[in-house]
Protein backbone atom coordinates (compact mmCIF):
# COMPACT_ATOMS: atom_id res chain seq x y z
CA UNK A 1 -48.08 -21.12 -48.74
CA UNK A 2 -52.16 -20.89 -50.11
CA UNK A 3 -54.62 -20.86 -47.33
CA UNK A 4 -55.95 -24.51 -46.78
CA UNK A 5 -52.30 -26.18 -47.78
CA UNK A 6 -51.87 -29.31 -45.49
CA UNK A 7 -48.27 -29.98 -45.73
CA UNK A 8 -47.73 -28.57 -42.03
CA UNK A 9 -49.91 -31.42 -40.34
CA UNK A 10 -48.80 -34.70 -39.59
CA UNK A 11 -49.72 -38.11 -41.10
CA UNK A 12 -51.93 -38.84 -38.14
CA UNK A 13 -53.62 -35.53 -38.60
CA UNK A 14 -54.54 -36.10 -41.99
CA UNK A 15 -55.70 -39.65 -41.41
CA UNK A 16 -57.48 -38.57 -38.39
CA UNK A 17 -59.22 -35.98 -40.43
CA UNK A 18 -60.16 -38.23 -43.36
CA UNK A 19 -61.96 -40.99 -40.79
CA UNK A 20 -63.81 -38.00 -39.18
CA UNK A 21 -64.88 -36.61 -42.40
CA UNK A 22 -66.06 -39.89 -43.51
CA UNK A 23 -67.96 -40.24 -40.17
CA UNK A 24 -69.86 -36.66 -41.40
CA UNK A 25 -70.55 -37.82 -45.04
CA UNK A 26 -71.97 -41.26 -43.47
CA UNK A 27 -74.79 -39.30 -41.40
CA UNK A 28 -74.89 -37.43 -44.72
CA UNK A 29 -73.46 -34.07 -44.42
CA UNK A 30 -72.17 -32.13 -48.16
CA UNK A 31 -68.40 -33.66 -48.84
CA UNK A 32 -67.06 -30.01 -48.42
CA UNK A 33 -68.51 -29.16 -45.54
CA UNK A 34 -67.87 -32.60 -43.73
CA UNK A 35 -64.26 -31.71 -44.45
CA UNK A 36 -64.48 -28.52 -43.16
CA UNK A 37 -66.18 -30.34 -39.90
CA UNK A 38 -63.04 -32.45 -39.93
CA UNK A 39 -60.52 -30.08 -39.97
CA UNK A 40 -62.29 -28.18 -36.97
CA UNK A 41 -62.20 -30.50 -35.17
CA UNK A 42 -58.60 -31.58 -35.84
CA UNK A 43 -57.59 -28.04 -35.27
CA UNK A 44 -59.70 -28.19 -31.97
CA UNK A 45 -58.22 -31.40 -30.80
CA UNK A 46 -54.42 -30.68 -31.49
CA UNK A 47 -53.91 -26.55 -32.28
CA UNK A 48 -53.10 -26.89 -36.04
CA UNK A 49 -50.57 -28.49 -37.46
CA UNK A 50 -47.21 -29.62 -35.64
CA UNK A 51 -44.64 -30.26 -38.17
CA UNK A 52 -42.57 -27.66 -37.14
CA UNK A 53 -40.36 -25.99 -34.51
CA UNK A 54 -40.17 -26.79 -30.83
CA UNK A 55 -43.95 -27.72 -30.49
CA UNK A 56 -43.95 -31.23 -31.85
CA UNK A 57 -44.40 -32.81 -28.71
CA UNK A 58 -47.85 -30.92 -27.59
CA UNK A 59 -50.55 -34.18 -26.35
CA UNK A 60 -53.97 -33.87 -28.16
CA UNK A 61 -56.63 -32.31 -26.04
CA UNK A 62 -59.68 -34.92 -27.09
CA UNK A 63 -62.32 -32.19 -26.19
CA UNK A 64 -64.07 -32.94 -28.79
CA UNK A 65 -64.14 -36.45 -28.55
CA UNK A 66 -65.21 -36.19 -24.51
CA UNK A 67 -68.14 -34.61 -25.70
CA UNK A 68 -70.65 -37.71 -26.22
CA UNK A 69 -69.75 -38.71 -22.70
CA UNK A 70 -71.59 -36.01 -21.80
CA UNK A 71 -74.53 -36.46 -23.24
CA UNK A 72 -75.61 -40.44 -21.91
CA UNK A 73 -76.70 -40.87 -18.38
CA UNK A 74 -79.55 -38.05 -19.08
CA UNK A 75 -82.45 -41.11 -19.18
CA UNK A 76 -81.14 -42.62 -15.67
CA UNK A 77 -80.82 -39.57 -13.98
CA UNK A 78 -84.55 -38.98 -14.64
CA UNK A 79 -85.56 -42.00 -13.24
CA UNK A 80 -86.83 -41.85 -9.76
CA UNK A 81 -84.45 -42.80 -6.83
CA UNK A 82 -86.62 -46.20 -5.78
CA UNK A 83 -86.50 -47.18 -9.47
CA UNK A 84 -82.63 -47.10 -9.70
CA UNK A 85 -82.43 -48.61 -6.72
CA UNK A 86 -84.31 -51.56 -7.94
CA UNK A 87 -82.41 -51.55 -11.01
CA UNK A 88 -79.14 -52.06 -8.89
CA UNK A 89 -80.28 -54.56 -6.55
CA UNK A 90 -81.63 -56.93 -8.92
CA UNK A 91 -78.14 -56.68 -10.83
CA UNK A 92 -76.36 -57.35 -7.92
CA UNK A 93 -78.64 -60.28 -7.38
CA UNK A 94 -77.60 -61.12 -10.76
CA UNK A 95 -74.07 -61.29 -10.75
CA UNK A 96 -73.99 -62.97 -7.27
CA UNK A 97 -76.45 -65.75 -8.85
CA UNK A 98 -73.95 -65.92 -11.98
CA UNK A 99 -70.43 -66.25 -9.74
CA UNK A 100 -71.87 -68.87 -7.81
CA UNK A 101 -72.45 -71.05 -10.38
């Protein structure tokens, strides 16, 4: 089998690929290397292809995916204590005023 040959990933590999690598040519990243990108990350995600043998049943990691989790919250966490604070009280406020009626 050539390096690169496909036929040992599944369908929802392939597709998940493809909408990845279209996600990398939309923020305008070279159609080969986007695919590349895609494949990475599909490799990452699942450890290759699954076709065959025993391993078929092996869940997806999504350790990629959890990875822009990670990055919000940064702006909040900055803010001082009293300013969160605020922030929470006056939605609480908020959503008390909004049951009510």
């Amino acid at each position: 089998m050539p390096r690169g040959d496909k036929d040992k990933y599944t369908d929802k590999q392939k597709r998940k690929a493809e909408h990845i690598e279209e996600g990398y040519e939309k923020r305008g990243i070279p159609e080969d290397e986007a695919e590349r990108r895609a494949w990475a990350t599909v490799n990452k995600e699942s450890g290759g292809g699954n076709k065959s043998g025993s391993g078929r049943g092996v869940p997806d990691t999504k350790v990629a995916a959890r990875k822009g989790g990670r990055l919000g919250g940064k702006a909040a966490a900055r803010r001082p204590a009293s300013a969160r604070s605020a922030s929470a009280k006056k939605a609480a406020a908020t959503r008390k005023r909004n049951q009510a009626g």
